[in-house]
N, C-alpha and C. Protein backbone atom coordinates (compact mmCIF):
# COMPACT_ATOMS: atom_id res chain seq x y z
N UNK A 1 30.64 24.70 144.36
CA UNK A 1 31.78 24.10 143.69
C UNK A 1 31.75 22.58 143.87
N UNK A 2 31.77 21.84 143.12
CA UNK A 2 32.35 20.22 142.78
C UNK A 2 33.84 19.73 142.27
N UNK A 3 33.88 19.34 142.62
CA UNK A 3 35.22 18.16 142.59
C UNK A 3 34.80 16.71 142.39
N UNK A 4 34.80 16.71 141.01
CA UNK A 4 35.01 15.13 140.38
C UNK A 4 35.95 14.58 139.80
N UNK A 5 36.44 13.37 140.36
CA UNK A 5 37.52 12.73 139.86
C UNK A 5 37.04 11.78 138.43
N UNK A 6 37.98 12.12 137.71
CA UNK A 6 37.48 11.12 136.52
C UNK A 6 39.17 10.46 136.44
N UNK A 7 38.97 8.92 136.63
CA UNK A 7 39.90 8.15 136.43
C UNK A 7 41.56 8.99 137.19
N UNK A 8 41.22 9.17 138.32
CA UNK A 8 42.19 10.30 138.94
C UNK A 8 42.56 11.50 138.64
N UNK A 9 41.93 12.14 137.35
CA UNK A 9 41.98 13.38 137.27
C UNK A 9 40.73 13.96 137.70
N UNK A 10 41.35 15.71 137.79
CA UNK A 10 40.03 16.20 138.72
C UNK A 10 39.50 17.15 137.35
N UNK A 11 38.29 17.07 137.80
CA UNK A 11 37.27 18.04 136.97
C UNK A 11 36.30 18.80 138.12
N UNK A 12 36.60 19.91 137.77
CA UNK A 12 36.08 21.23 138.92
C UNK A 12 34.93 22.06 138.48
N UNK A 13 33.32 21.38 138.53
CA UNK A 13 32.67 22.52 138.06
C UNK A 13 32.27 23.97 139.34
N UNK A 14 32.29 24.81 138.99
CA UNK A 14 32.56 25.91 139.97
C UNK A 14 32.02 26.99 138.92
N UNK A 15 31.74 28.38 139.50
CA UNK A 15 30.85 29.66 139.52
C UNK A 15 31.95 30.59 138.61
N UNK A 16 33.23 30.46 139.64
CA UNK A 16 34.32 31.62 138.60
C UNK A 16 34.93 30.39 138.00
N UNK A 17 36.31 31.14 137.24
CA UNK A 17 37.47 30.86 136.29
C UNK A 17 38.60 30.29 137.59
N UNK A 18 38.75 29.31 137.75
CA UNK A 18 39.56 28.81 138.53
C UNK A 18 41.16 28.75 137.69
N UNK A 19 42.33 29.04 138.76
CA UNK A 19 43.72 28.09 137.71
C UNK A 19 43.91 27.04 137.39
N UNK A 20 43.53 26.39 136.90
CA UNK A 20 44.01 24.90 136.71
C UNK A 20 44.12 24.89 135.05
N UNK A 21 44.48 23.52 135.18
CA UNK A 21 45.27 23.13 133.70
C UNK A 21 44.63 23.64 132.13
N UNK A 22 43.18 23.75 132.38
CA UNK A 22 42.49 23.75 131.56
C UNK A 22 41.08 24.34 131.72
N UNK A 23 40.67 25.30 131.13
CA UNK A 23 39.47 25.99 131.72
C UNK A 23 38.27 26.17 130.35
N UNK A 24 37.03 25.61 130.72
CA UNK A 24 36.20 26.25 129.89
C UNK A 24 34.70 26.52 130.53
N UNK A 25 34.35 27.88 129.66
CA UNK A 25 33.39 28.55 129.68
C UNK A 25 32.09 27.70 129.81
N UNK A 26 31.39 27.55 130.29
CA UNK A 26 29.72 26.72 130.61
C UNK A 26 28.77 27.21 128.94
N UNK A 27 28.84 26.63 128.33
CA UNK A 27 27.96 27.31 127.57
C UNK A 27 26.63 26.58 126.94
N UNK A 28 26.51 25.08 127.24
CA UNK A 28 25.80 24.38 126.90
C UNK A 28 25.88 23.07 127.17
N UNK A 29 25.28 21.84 127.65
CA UNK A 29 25.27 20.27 127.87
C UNK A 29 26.66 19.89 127.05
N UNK A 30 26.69 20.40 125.74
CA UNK A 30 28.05 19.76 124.76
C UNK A 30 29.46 20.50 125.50
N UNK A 31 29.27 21.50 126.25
CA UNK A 31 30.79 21.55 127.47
C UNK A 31 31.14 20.92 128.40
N UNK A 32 30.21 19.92 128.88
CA UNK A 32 30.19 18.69 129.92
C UNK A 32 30.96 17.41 128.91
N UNK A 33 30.56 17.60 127.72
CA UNK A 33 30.88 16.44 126.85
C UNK A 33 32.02 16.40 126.54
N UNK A 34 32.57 17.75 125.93
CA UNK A 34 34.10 18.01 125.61
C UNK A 34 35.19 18.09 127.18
N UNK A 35 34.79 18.23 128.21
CA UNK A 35 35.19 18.01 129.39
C UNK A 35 35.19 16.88 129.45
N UNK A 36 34.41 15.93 129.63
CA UNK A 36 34.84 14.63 129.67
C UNK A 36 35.38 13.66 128.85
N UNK A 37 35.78 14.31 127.66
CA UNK A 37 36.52 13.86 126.43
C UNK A 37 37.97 13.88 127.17
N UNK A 38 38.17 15.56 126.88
CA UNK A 38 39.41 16.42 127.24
C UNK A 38 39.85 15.22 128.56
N UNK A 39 38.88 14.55 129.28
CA UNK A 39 40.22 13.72 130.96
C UNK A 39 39.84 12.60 130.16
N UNK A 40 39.12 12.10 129.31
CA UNK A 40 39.22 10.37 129.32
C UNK A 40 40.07 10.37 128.56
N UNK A 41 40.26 11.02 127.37
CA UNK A 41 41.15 10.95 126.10
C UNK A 41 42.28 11.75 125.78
N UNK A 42 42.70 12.52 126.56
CA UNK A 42 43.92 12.99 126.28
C UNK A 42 44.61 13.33 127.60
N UNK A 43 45.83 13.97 127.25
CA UNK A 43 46.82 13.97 128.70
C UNK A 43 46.08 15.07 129.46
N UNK A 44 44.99 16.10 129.49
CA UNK A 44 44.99 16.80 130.76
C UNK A 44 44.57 15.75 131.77
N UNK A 45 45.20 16.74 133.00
CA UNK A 45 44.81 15.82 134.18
C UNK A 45 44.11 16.90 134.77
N UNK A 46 43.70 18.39 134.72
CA UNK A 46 42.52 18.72 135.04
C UNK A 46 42.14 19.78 134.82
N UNK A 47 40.86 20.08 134.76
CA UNK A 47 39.68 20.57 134.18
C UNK A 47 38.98 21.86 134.88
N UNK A 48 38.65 22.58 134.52
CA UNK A 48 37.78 23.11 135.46
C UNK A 48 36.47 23.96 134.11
N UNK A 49 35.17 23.82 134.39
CA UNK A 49 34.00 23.83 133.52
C UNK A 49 33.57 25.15 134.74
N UNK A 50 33.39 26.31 134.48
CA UNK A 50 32.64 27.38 135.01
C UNK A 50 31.68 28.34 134.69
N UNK A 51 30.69 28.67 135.20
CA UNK A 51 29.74 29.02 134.92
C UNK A 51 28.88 29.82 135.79
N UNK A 52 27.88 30.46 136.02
CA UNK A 52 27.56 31.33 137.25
C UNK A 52 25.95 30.26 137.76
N UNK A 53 25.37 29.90 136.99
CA UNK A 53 24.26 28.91 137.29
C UNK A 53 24.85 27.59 137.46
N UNK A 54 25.85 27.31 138.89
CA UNK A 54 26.64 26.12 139.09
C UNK A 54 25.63 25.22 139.36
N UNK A 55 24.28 25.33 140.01
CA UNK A 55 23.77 24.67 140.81
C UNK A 55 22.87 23.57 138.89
N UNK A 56 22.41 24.87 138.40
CA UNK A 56 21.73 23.93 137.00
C UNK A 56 23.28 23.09 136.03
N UNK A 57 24.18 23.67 136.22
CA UNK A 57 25.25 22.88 135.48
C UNK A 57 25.49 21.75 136.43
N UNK A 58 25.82 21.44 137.05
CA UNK A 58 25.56 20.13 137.87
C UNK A 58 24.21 19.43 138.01
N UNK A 59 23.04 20.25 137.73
CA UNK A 59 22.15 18.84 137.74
C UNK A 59 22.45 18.70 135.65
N UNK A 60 22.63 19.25 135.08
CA UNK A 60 22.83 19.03 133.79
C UNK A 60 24.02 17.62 133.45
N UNK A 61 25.18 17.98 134.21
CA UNK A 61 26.21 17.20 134.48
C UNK A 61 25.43 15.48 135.18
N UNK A 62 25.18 15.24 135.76
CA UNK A 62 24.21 14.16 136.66
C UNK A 62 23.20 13.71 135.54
N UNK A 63 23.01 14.43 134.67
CA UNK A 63 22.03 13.46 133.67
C UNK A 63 23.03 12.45 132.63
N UNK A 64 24.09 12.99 132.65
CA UNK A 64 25.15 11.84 131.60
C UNK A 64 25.58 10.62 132.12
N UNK A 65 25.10 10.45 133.65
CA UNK A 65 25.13 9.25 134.43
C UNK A 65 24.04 8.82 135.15
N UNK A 66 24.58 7.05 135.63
CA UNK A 66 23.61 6.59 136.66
C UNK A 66 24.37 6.89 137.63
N UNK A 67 23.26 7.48 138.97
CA UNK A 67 24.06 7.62 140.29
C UNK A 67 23.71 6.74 141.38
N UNK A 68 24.93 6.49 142.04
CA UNK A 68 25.44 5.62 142.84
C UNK A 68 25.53 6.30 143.84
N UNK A 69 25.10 5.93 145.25
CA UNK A 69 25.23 6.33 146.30
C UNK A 69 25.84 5.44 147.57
N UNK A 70 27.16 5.62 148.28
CA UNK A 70 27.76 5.03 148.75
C UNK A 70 28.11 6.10 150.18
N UNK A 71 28.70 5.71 151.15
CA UNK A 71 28.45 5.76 152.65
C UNK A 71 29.94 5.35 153.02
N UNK A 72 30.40 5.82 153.98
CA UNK A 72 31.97 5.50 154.69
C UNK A 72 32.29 6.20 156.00
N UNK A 73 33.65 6.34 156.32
CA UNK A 73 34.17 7.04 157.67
C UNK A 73 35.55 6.97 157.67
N UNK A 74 35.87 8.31 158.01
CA UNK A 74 37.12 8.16 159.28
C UNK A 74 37.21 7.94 160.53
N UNK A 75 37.68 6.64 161.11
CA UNK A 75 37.40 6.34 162.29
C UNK A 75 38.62 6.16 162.91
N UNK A 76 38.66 7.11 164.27
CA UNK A 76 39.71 7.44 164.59
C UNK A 76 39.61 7.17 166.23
N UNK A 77 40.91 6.07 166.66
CA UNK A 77 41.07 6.15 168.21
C UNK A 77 41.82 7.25 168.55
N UNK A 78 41.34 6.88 170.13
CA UNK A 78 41.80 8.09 171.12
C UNK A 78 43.13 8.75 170.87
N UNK A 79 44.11 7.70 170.49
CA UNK A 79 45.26 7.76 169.74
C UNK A 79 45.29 8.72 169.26
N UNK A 80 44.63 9.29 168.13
CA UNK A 80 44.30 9.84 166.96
C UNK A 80 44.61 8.65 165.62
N UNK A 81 44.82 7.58 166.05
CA UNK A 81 45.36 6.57 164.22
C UNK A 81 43.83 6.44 163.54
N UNK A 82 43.93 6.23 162.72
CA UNK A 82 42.66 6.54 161.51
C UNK A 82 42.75 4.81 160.84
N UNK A 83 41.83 4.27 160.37
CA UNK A 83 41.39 2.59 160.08
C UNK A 83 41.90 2.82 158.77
N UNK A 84 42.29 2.17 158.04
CA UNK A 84 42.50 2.25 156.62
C UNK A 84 41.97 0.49 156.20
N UNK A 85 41.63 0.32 155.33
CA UNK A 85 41.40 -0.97 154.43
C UNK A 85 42.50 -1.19 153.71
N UNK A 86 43.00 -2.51 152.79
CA UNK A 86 43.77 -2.47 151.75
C UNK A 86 42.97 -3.40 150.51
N UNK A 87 42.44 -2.94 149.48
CA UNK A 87 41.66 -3.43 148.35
C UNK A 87 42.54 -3.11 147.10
N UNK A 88 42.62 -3.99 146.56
CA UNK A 88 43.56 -3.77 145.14
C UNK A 88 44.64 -3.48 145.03
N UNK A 89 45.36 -3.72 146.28
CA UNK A 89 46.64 -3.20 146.14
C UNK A 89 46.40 -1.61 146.74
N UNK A 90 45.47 -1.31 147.04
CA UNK A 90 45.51 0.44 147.40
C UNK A 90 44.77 0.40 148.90
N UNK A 91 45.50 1.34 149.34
CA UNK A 91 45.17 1.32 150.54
C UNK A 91 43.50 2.78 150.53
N UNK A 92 42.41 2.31 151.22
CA UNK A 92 40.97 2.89 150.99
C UNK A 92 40.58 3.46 152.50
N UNK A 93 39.84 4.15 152.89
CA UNK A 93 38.97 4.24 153.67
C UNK A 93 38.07 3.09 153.52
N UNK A 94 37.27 2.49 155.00
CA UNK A 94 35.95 2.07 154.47
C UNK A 94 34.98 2.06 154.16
N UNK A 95 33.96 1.97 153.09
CA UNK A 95 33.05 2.76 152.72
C UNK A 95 32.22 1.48 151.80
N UNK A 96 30.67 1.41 151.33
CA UNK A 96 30.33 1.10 150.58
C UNK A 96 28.80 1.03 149.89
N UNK A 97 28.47 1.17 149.00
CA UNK A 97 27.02 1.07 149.17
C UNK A 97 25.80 1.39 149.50
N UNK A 98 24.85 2.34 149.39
CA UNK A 98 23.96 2.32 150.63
C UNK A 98 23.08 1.34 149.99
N UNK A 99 21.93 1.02 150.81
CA UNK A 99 20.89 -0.02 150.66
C UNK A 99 19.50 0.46 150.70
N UNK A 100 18.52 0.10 150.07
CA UNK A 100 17.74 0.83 149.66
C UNK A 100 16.87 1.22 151.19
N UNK A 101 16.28 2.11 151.83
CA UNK A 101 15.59 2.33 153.02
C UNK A 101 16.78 2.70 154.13
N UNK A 102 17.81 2.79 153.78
CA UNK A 102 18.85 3.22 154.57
C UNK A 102 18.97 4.71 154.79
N UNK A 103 19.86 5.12 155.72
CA UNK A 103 19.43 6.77 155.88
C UNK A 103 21.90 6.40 155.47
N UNK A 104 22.40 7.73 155.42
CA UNK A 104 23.26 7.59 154.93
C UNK A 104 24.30 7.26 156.23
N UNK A 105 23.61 7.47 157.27
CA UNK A 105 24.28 7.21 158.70
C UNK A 105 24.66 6.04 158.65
N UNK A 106 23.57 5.11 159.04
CA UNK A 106 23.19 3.83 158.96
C UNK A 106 24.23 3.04 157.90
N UNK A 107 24.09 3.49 156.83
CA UNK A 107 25.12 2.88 155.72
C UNK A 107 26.31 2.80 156.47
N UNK A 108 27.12 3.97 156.55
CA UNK A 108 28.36 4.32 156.58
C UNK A 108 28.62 3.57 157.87
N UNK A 109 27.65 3.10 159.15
CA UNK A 109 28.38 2.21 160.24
C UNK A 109 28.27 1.00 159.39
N UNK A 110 27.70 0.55 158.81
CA UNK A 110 27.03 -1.04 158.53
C UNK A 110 28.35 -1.26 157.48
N UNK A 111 28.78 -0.79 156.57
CA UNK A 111 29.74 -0.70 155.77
C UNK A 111 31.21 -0.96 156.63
N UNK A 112 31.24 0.14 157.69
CA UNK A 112 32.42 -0.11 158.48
C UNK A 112 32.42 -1.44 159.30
N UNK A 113 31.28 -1.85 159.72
CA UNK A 113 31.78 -2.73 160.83
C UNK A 113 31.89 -3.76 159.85
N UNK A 114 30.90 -4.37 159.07
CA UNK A 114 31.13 -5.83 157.61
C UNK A 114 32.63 -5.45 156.77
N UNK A 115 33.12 -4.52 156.58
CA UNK A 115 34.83 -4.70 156.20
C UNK A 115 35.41 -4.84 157.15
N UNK A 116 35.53 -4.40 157.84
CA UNK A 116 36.45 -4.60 159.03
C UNK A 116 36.68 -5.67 160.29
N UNK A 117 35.23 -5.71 160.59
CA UNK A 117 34.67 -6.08 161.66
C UNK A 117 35.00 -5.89 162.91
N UNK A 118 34.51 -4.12 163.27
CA UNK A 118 34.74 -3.80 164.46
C UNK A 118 33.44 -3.80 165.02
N UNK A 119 33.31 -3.65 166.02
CA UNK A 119 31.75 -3.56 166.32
C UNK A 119 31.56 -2.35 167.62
N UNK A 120 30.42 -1.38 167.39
CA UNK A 120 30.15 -0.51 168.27
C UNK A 120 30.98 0.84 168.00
N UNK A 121 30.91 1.17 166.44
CA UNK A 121 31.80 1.96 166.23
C UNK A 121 30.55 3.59 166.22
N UNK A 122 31.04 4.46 166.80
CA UNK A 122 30.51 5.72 167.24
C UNK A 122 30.70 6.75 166.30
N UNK A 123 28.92 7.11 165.76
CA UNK A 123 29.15 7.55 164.55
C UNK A 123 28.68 8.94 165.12
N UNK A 124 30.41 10.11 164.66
CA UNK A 124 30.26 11.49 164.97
C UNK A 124 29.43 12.23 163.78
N UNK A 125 30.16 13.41 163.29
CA UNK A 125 29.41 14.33 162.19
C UNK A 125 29.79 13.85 160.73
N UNK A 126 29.17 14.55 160.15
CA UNK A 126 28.97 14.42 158.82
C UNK A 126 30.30 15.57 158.61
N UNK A 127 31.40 14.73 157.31
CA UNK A 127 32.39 15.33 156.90
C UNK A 127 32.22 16.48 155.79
N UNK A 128 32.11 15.66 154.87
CA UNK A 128 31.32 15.90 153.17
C UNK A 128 31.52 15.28 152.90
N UNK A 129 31.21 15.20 150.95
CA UNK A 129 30.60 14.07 149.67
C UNK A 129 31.41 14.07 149.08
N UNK A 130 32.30 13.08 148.65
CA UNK A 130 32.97 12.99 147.34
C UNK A 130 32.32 12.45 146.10
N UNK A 131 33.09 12.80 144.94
CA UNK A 131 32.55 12.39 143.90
C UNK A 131 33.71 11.76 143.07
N UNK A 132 33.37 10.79 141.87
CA UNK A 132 33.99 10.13 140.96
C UNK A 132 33.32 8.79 140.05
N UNK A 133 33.86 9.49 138.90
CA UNK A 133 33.12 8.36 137.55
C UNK A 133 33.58 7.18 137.48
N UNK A 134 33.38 6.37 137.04
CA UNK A 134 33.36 4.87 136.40
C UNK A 134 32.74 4.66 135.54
N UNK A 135 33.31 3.56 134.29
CA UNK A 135 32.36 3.08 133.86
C UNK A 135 32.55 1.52 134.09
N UNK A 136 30.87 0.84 134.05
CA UNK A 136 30.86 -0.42 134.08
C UNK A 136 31.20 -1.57 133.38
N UNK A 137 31.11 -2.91 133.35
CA UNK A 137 31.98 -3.42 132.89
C UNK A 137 30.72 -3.47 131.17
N UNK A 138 29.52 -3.29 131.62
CA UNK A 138 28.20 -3.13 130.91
C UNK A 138 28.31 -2.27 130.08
N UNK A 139 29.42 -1.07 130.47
CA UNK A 139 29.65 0.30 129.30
C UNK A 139 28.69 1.58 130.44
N UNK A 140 27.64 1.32 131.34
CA UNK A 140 27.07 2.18 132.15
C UNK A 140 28.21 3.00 132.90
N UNK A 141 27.89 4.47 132.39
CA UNK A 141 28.67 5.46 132.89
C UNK A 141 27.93 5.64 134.15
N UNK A 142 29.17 5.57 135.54
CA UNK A 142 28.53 5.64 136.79
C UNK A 142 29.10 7.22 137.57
N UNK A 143 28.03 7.86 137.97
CA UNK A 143 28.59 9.31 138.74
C UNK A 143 28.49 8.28 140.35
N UNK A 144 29.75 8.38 141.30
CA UNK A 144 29.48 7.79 142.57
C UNK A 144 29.62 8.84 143.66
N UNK A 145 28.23 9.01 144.09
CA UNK A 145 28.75 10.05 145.71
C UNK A 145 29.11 9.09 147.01
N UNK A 146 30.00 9.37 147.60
CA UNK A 146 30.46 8.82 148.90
C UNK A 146 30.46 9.55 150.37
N UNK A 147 29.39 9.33 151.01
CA UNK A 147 29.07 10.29 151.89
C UNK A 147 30.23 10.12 152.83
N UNK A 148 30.65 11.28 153.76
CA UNK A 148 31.52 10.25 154.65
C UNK A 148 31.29 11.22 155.83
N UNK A 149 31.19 10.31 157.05
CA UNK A 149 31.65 10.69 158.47
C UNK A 149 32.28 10.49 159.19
N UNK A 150 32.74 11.43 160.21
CA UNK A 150 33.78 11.08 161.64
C UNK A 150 33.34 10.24 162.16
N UNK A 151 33.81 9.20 162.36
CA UNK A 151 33.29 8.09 163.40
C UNK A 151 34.87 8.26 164.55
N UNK A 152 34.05 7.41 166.15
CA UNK A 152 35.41 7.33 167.12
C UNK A 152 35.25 5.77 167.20
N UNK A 153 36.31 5.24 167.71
CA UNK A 153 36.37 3.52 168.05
C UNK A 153 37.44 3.46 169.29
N UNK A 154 36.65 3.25 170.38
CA UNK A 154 37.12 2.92 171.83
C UNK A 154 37.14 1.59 171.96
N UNK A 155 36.83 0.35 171.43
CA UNK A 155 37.32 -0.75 171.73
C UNK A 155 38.03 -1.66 172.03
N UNK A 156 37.35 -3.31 171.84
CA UNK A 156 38.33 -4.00 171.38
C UNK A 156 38.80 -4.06 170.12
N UNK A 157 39.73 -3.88 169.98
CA UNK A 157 40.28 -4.54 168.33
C UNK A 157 40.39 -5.92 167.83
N UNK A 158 38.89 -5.95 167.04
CA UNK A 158 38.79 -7.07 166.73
C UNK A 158 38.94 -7.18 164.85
N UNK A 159 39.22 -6.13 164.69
CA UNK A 159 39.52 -5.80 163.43
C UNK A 159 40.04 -6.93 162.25
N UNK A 160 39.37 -7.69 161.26
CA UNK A 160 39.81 -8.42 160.22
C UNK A 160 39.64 -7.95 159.08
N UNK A 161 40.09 -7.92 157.67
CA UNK A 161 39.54 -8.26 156.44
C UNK A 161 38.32 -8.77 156.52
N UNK A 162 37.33 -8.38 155.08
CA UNK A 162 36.25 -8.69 154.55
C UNK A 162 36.84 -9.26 153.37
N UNK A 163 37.35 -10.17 153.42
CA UNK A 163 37.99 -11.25 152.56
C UNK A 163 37.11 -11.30 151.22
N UNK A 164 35.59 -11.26 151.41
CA UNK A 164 35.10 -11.72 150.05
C UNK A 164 34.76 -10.42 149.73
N UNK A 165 35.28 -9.25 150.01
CA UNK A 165 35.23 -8.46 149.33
C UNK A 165 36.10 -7.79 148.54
N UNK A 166 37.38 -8.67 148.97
CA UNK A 166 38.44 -8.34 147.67
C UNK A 166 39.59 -7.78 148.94
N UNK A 167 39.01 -7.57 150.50
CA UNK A 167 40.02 -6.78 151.35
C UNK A 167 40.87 -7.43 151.59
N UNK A 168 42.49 -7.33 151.70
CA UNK A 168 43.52 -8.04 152.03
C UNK A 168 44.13 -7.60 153.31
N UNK A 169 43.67 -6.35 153.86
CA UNK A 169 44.58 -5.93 155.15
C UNK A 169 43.58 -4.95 155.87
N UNK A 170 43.44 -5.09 156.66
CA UNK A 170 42.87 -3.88 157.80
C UNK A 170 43.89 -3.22 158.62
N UNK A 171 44.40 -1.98 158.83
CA UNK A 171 44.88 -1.22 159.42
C UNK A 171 45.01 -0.44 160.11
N UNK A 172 45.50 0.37 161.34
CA UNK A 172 45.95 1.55 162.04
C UNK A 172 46.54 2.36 161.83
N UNK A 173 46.78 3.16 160.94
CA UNK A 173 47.54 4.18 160.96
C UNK A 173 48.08 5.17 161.43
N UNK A 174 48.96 6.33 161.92
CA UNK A 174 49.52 7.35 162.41
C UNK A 174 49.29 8.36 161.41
N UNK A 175 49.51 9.12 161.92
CA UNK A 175 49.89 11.07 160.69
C UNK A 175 51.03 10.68 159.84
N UNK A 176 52.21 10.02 160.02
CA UNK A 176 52.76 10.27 159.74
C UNK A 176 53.06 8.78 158.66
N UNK A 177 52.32 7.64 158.99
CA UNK A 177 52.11 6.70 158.14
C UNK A 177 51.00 7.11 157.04
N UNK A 178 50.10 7.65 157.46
CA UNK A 178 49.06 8.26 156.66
C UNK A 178 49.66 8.85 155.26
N UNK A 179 50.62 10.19 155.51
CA UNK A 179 51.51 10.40 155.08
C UNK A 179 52.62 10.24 153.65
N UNK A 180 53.10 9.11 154.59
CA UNK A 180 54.32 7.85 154.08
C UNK A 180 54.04 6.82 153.54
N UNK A 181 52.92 6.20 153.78
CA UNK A 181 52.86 5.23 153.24
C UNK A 181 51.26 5.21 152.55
N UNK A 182 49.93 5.07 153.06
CA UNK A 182 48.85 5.15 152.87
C UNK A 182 48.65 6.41 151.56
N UNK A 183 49.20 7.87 151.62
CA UNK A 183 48.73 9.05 150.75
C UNK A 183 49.60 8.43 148.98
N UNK A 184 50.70 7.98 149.58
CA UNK A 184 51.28 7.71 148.13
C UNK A 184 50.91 6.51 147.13
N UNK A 185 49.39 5.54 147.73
CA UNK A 185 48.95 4.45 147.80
C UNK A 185 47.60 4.41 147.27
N UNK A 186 47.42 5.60 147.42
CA UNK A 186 45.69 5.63 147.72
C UNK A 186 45.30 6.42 146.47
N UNK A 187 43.95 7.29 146.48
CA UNK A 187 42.89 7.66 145.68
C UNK A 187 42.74 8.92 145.98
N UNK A 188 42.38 9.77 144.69
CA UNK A 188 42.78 11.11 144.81
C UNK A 188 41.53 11.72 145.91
N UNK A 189 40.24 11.12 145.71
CA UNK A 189 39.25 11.61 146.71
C UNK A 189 39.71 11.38 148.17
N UNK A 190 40.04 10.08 148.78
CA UNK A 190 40.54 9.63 149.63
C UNK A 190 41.68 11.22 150.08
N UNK A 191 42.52 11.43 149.44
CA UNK A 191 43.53 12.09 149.79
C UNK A 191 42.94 13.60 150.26
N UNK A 192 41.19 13.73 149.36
CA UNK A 192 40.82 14.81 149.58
C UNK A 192 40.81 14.98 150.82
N UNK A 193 39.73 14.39 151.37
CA UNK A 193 38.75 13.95 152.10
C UNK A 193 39.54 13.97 153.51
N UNK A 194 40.82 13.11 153.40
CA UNK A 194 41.24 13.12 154.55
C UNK A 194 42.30 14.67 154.92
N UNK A 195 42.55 15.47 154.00
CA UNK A 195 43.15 16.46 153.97
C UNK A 195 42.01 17.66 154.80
N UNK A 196 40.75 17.41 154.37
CA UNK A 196 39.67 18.74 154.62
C UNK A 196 39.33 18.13 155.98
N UNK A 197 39.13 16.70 156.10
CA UNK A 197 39.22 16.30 157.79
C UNK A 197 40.06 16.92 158.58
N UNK A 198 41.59 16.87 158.40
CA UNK A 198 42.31 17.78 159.12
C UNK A 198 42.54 19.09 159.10
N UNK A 199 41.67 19.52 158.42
CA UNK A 199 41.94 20.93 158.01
C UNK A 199 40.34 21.36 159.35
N UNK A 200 39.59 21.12 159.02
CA UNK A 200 38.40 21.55 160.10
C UNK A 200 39.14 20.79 161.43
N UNK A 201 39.90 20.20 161.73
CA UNK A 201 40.11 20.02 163.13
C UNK A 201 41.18 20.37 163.78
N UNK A 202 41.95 21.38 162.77
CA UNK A 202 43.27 22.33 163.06
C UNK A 202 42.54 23.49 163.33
N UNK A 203 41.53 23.61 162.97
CA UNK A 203 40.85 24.84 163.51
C UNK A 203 40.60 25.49 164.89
């Protein structure tokens, strides 16, 4: 199963008939097309494309874009508060980029410590991948995966903005700011992501 956000709506390719707003049958490359019509151009907000050969409908899906591969974390003190960024007015995880010869580990600290600038941040397991489209300002339709891991941060807090990257605030958060203020702020992957984090550690 996949979960792609297109412009904050979700599009679900998956094996069965899921409930959601809108459901169609896998029947050819032109059902990827009318799926991505159906969220750019009209009011559904989501989708679900099913089929029993999920694994060939997703590499089918991945040919209508260039892919982007990007790296991040939840990094969480002893506390339990979780780092948040603030970019655009929205409050983000940090995440960005990988670089070419990079392994996706490597990214996801190098990313955290240049936004933030914490240093010596302790990179735990691998969470999972999100996904979500863009297009460029070029017209290049972009598929972006965002790897992400648990990271811990026992330090000092030396924590700033990456100013030239558009960041305006670096943060600490609580559960309950997370919540309140950060979930009603943020990005529908973001909201995933940090939801399935707490869900494997209520376990």
């Amino acid at each position: 199963m996949y979960k792609v956000f297109v412009n904050e709506k979700k599009l679900l390719l998956s094996k069965q008939s899921e409930n959601l707003e809108k459901t169609l049958k896998y029947d050819s490359f032109t059902t990827l097309e009318i799926a991505l019509d159906l969220l750019q151009n009209t009011s559904v907000k989501e989708l679900n494309v099913y089929g029993e050969q999920i694994e060939e409908i997703w590499e089918e899906f991945k040919k209508l874009f260039r892919i982007i591969e990007a790296a991040g974390g939840i990094v969480n003190r002893p506390n339990g508060d979780v780092l948040f960024i603030k970019r655009l007015g929205k409050w983000d995880l940090p995440k960005g980029k990988m670089e070419k010869g990079e392994s996706r580990e490597e990214s996801a600290v190098r990313e955290i410590e240049e936004e933030t600038n914490l240093q010596n941040v302790e990179l735990l397991d691998f969470i999972n991948t999100t996904y979500h489209i863009y297009t460029e300002r070029n017209g290049d339709k972009v598929l972006k995966y965002t790897h992400w891991f648990e990271m811990n941060f026992d330090g000092k807090d030396t924590s700033k903005p990456q100013l030239e990257e558009g960041i305006t605030e670096v943060a600490w958060k609580n559960t309950t700011q997370i919540e309140n203020e950060v979930f009603p702020s943020t990005f529908k992957n973001i909201q995933l992501i940090i939801k399935e984090f707490w869900q494997t550690k209520a376990k």
